[in-house]
C-alpha atoms as a PDB file:
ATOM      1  CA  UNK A   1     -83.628  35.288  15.532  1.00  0.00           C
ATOM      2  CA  UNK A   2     -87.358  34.282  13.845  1.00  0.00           C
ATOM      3  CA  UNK A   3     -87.540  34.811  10.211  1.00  0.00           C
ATOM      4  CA  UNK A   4     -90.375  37.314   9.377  1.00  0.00           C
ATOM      5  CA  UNK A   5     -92.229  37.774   6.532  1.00  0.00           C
ATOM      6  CA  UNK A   6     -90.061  41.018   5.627  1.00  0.00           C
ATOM      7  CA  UNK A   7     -87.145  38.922   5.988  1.00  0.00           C
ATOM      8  CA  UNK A   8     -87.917  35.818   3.830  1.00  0.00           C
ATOM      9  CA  UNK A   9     -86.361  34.291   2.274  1.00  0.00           C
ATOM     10  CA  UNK A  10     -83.598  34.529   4.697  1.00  0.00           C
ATOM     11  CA  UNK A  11     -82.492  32.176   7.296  1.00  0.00           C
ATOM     12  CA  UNK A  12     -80.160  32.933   9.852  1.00  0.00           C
ATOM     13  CA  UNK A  13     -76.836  31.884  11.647  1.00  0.00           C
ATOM     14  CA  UNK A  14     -78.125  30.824  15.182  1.00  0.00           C
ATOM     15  CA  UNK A  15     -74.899  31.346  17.000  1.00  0.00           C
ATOM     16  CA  UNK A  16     -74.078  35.412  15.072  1.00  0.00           C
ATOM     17  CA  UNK A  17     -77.888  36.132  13.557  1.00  0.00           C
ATOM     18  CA  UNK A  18     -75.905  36.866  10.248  1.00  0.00           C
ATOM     19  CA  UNK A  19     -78.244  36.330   7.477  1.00  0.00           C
ATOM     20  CA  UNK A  20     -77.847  34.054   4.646  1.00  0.00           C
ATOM     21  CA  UNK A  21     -79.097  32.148   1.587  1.00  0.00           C
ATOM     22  CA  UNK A  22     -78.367  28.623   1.898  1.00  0.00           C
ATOM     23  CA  UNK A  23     -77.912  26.836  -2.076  1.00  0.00           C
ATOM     24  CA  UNK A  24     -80.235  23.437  -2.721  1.00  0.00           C
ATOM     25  CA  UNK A  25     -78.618  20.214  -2.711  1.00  0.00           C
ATOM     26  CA  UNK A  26     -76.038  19.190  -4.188  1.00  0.00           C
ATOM     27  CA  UNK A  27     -74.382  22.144  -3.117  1.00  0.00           C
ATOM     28  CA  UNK A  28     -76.368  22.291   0.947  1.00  0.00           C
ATOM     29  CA  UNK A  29     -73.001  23.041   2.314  1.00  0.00           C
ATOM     30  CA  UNK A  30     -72.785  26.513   0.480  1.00  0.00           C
ATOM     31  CA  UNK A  31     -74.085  29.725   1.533  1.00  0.00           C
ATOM     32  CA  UNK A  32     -74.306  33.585   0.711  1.00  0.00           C
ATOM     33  CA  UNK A  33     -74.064  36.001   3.444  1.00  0.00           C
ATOM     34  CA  UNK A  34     -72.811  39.283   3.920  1.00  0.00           C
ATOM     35  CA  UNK A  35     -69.476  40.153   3.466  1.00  0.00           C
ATOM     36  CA  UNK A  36     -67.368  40.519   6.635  1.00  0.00           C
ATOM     37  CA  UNK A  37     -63.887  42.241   6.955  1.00  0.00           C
ATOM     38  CA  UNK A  38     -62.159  39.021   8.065  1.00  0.00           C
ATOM     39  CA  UNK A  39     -62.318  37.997   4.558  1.00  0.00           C
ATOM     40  CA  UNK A  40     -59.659  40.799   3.300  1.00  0.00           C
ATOM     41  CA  UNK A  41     -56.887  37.473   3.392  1.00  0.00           C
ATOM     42  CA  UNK A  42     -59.090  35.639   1.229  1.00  0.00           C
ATOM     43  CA  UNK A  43     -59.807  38.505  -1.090  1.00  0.00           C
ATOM     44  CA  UNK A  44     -56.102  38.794  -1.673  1.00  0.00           C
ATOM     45  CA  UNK A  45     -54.968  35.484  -2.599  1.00  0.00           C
ATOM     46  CA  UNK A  46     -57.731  35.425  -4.715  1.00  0.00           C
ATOM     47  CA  UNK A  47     -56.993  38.288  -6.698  1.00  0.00           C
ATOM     48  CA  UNK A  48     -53.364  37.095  -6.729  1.00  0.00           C
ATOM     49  CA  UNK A  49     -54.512  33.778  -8.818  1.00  0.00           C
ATOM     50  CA  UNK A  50     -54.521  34.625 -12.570  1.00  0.00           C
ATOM     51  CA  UNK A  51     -57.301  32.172 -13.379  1.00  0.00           C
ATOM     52  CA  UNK A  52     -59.277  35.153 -11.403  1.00  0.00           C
ATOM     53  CA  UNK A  53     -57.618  38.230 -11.823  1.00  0.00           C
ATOM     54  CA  UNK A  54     -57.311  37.443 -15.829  1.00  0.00           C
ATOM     55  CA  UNK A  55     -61.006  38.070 -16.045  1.00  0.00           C
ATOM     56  CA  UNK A  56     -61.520  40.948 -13.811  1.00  0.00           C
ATOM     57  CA  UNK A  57     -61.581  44.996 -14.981  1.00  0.00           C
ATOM     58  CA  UNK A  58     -61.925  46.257 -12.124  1.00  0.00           C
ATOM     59  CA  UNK A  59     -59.364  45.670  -9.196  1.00  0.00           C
ATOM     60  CA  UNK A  60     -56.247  47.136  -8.895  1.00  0.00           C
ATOM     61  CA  UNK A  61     -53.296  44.986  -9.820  1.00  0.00           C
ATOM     62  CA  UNK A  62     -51.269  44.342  -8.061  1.00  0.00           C
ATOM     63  CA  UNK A  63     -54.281  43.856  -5.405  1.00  0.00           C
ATOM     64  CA  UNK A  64     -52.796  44.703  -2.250  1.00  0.00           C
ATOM     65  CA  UNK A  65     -54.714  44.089   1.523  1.00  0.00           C
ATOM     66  CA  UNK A  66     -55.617  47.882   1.748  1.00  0.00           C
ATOM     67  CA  UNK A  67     -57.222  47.387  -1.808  1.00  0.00           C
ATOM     68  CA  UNK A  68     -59.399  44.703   0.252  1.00  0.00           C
ATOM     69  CA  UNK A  69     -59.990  46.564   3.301  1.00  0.00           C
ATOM     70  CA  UNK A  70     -61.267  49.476   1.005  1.00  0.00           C
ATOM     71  CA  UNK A  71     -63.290  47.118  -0.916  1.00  0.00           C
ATOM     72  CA  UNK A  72     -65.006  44.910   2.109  1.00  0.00           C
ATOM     73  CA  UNK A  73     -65.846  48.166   4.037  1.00  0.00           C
ATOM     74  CA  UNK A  74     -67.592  49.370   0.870  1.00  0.00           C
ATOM     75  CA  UNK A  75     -69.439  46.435  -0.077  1.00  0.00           C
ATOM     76  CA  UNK A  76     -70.361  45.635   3.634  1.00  0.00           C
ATOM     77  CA  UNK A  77     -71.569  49.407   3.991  1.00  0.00           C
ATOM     78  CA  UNK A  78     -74.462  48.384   1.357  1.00  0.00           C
ATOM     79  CA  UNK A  79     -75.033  45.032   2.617  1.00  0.00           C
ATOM     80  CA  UNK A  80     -75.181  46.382   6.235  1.00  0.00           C
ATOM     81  CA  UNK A  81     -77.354  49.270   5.221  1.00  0.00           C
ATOM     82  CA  UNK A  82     -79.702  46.834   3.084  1.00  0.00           C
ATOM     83  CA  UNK A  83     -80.273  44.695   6.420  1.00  0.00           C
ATOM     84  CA  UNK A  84     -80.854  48.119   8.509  1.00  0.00           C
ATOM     85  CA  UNK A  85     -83.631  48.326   5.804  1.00  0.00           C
ATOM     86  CA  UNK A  86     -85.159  45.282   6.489  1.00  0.00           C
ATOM     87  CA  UNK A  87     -84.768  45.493  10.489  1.00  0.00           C
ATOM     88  CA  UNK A  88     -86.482  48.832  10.200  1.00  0.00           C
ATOM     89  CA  UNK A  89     -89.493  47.382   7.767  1.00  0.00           C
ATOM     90  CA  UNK A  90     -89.867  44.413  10.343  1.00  0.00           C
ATOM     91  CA  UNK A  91     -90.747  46.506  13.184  1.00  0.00           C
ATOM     92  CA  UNK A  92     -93.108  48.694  11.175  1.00  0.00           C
ATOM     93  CA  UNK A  93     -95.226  46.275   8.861  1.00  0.00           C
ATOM     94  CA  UNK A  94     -94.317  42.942  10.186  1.00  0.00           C
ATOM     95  CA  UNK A  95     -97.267  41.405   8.677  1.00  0.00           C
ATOM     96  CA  UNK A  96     -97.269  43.550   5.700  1.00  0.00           C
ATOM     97  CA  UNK A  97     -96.004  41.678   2.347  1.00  0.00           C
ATOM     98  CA  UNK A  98     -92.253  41.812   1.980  1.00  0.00           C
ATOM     99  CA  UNK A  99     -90.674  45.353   0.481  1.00  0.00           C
ATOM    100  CA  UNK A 100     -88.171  45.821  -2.351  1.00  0.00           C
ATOM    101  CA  UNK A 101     -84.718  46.873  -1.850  1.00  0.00           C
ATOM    102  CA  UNK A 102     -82.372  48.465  -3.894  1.00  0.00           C
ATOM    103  CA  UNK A 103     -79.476  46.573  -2.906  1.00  0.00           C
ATOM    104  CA  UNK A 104     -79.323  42.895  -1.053  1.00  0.00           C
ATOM    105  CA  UNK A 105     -78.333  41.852   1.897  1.00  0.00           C
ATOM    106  CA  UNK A 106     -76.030  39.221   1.017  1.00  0.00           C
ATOM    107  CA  UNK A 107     -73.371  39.017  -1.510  1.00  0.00           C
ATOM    108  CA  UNK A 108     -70.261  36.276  -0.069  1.00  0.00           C
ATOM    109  CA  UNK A 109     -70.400  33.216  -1.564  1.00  0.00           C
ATOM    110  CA  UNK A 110     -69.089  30.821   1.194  1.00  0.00           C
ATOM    111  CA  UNK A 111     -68.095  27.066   2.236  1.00  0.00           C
ATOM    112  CA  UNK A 112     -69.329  25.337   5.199  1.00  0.00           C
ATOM    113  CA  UNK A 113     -66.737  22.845   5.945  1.00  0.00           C
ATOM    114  CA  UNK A 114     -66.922  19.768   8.150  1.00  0.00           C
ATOM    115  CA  UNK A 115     -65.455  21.018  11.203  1.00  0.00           C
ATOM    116  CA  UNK A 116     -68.324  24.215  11.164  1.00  0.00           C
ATOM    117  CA  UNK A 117     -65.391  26.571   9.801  1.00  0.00           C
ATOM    118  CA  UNK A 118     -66.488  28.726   6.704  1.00  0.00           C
ATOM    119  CA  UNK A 119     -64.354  29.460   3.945  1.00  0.00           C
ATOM    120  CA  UNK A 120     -64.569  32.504   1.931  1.00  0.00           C
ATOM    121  CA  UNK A 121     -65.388  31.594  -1.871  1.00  0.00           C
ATOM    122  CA  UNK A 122     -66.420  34.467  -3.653  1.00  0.00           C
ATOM    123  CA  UNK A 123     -68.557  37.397  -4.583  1.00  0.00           C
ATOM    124  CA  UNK A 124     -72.052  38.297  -6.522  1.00  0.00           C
ATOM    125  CA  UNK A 125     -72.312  41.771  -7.681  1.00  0.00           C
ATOM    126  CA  UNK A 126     -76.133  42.755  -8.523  1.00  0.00           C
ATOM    127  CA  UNK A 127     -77.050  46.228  -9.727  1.00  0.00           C
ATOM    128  CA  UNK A 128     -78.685  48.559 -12.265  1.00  0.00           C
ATOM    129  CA  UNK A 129     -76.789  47.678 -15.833  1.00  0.00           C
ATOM    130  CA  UNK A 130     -74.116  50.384 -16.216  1.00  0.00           C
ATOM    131  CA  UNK A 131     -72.886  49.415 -20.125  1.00  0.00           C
ATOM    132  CA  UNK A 132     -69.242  48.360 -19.647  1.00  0.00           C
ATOM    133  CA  UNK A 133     -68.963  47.521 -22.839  1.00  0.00           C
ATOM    134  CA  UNK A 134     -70.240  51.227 -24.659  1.00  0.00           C
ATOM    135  CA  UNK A 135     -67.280  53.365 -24.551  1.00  0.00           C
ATOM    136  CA  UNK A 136     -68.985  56.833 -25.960  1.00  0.00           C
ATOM    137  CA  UNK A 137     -69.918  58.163 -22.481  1.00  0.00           C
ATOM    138  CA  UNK A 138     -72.257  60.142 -24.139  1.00  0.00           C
ATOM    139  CA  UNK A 139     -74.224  56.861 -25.096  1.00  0.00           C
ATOM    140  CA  UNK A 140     -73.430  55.044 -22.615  1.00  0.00           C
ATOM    141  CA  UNK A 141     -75.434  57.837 -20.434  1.00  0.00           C
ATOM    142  CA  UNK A 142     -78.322  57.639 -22.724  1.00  0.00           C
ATOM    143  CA  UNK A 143     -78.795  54.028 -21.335  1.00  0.00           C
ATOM    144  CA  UNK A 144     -77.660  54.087 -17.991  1.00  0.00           C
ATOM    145  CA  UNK A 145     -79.541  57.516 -16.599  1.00  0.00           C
ATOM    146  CA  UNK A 146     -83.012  56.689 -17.411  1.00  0.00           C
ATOM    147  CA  UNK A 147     -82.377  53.212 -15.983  1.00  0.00           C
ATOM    148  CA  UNK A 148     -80.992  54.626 -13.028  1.00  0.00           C
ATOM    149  CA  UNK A 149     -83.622  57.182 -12.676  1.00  0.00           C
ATOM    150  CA  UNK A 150     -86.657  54.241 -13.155  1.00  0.00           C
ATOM    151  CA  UNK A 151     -88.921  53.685  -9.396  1.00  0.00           C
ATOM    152  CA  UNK A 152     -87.527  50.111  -7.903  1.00  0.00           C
ATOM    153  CA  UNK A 153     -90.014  47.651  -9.004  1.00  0.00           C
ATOM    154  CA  UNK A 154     -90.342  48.758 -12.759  1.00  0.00           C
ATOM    155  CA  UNK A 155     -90.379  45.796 -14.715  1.00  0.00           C
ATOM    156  CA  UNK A 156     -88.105  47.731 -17.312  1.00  0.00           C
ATOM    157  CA  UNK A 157     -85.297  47.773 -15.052  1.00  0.00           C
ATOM    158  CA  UNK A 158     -81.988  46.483 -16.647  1.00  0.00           C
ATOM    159  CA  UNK A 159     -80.162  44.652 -13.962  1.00  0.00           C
ATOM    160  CA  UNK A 160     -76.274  43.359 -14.174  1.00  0.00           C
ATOM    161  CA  UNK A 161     -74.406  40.370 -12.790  1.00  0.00           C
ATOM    162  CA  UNK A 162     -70.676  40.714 -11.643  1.00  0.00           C
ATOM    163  CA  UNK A 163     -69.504  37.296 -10.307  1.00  0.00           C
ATOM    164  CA  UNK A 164     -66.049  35.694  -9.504  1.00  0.00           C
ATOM    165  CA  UNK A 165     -65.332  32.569  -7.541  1.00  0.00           C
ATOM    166  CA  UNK A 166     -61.920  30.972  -6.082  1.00  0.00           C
ATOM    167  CA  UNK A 167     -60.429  28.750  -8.436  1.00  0.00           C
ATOM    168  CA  UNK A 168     -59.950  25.755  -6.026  1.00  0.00           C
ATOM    169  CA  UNK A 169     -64.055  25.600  -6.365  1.00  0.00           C
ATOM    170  CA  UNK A 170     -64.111  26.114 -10.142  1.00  0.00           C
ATOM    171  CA  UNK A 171     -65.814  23.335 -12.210  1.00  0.00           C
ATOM    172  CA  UNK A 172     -68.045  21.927  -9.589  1.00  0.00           C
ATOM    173  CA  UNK A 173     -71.192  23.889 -10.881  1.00  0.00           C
ATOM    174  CA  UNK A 174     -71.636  26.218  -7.359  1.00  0.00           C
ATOM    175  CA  UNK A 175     -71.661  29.071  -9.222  1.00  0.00           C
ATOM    176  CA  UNK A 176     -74.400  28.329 -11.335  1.00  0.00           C
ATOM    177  CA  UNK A 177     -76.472  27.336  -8.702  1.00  0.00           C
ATOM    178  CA  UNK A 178     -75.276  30.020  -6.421  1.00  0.00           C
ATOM    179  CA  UNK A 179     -76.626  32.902  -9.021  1.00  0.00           C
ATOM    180  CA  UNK A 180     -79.829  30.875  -9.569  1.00  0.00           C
ATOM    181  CA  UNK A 181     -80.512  30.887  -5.949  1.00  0.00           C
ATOM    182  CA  UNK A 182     -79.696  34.460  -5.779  1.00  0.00           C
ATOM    183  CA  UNK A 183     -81.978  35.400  -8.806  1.00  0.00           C
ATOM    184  CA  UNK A 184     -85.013  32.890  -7.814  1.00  0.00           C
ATOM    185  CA  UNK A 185     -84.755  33.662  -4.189  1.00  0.00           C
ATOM    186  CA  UNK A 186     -83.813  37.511  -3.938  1.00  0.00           C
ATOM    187  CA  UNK A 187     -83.602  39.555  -6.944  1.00  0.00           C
ATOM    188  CA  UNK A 188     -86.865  38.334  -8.374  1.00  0.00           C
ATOM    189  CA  UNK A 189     -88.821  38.543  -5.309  1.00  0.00           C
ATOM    190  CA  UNK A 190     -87.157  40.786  -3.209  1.00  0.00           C
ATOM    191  CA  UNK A 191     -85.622  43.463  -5.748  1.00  0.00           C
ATOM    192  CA  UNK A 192     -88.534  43.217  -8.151  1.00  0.00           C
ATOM    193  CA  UNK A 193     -85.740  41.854 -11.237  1.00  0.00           C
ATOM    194  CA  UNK A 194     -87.408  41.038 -14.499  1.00  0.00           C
ATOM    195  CA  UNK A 195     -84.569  41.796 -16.919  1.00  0.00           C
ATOM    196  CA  UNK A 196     -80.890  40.658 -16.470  1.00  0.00           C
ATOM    197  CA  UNK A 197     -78.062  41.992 -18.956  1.00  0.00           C
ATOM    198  CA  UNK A 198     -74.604  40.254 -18.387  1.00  0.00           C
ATOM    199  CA  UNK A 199     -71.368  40.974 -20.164  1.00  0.00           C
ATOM    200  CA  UNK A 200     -68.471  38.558 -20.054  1.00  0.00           C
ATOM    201  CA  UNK A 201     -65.376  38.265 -21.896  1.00  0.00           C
ATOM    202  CA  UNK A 202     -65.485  36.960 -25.274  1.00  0.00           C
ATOM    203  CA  UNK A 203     -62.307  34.696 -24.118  1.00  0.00           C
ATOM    204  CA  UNK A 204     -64.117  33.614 -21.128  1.00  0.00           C
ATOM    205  CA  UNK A 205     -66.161  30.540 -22.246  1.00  0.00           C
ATOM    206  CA  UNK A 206     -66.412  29.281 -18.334  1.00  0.00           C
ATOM    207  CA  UNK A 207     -68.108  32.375 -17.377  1.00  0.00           C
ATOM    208  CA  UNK A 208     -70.528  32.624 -20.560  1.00  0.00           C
ATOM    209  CA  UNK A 209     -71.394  29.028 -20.217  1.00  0.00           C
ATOM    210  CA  UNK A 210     -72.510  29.671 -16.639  1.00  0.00           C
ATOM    211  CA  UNK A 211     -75.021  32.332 -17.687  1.00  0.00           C
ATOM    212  CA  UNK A 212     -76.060  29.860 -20.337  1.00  0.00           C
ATOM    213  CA  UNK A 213     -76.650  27.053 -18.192  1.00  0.00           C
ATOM    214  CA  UNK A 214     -79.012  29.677 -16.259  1.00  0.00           C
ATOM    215  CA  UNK A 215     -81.364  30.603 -18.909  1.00  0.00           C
ATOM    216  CA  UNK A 216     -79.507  33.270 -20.204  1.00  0.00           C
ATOM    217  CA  UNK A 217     -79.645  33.819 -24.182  1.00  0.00           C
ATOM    218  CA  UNK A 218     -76.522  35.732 -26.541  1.00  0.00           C
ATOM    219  CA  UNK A 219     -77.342  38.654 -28.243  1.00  0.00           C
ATOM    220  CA  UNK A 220     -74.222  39.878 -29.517  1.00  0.00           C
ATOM    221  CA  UNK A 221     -70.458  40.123 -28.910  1.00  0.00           C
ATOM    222  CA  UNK A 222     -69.295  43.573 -29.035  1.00  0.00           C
ATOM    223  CA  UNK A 223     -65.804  44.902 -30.232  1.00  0.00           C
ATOM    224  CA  UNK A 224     -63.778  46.390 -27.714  1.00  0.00           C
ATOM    225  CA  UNK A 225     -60.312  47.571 -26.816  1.00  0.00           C
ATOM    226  CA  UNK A 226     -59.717  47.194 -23.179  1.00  0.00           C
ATOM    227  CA  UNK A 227     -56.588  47.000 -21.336  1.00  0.00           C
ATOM    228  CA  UNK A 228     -57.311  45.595 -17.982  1.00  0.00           C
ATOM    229  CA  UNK A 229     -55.319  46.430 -14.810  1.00  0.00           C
ATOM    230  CA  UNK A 230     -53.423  43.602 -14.685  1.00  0.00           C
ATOM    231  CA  UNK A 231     -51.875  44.719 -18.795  1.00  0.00           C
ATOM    232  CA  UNK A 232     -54.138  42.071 -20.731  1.00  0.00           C
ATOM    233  CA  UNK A 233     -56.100  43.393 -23.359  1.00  0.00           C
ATOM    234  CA  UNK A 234     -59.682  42.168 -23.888  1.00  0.00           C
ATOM    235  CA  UNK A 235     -60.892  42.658 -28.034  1.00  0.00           C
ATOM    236  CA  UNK A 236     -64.606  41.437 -27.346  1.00  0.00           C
ATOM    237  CA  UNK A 237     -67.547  41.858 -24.884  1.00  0.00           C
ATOM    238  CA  UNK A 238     -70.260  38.938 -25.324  1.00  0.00           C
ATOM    239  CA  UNK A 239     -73.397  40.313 -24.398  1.00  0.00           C
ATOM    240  CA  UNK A 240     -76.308  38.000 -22.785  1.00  0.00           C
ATOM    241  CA  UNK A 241     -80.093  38.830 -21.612  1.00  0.00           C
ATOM    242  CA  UNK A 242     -82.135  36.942 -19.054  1.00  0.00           C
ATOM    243  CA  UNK A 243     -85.798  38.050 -19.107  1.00  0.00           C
ATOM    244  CA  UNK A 244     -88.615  36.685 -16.248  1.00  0.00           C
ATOM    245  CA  UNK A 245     -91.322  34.668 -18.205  1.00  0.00           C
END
């Protein structure tokens, strides 16, 4: 498959056409493509491992394979539907510069091995900044609707970054440069980011000094009383900003 202007700054998989978004050297052997539902075993074992699951709000605990199936078919809805996006703005302004879409068309962080295999890695989440760490829902909706309500493209947008990676891959710096290539080469250009709030764990130094590394600058860290799925309780949200220059 060629690689249009409405598809830059994707490559793609000669043998599938999947898309991707291939990381810079050191790291040329890792990739970000769409989520497929093959990767529900992966998705499992990964939120079995407490160096992963310690971290997370979100997913159910015990995580069980229909919790993955339900997840992948979700997530690969909006990646699928992104790429139906861009397939559709191809054949209609080829030569026109490149849109904006709400959501992107890759998410899975992957491994290319030696033998050509892939192995599944982990995920970026990228949307409009929902305020995890406000519990008055009355405030928190004074934030969240009018940035949900603002045109993609506005420049006041307040985007978020949910992120995990397997543990076997921790400490080798891919997923710093895997959310660098995602912001550089998609959300800036291709989702019209400008302003990045994050929220991690105040007990979660790995995942704050990741943002760091990126550019990212602390604001605050927030008190809060969270009891996560799998029973830990979280005191503390550290909140970090990453504007465009």
């Amino acid at each position: 498959m060629s690689k249009p202007m409405q598809f830059h700054p994707l490559e793609f998989n000669p043998k599938t056409g999947e898309p991707f978004l291939r990381l810079p050297a050191p790291h040329e052997n890792i990739i970000i493509t769409p989520p497929r539902m093959s990767d529900a075993p992966a998705v499992v074992s990964n939120m079995a491992d407490p160096a992963i699951y310690t971290f997370l709000e979100g997913p159910p605990f015990p995580y069980l394979p229909e919790h993955a199936d339900q997840w992948l078919t979700k997530i690969k809805n909006g990646t699928d539907a992104a790429f139906e996006v861009l397939k559709r703005a191809n054949e209609e302004k080829p030569d026109e510069p490149p849109i904006l879409l709400e959501e992107p068309p890759v998410r899975t962080i992957r491994e290319i091995r030696e033998d050509g295999s892939e192995l599944f890695l982990g995920d970026i989440l990228f949307v409009r900044e929902r305020y995890p760490d406000i519990d008055d829902k009355e405030v928190k909706k004074t934030l969240a609707q009018p940035n949900a309500d603002r045109t993609l493209g506005d420049p006041d947008i307040v985007w978020c970054i949910g992120d995990y990676l397997a543990s076997s891959h921790h400490g080798k710096g891919i997923m710093t440069a895997a959310i660098r290539t995602f912001i550089r080469d998609w959300a800036v250009p291709r989702m019209g980011a400008r302003r990045i709030r994050v929220e991690t764990f105040a007990d979660n130094i790995g995942s704050r000094r990741v943002f760091e590394k990126l550019g990212f600058t602390y604001e605050k860290t927030v008190p809060v009383q969270k009891i996560l799925n799998s029973g830990r309780t979280v005191d503390g949200m550290d909140i970090l900003w990453w504007k465009a220059e």
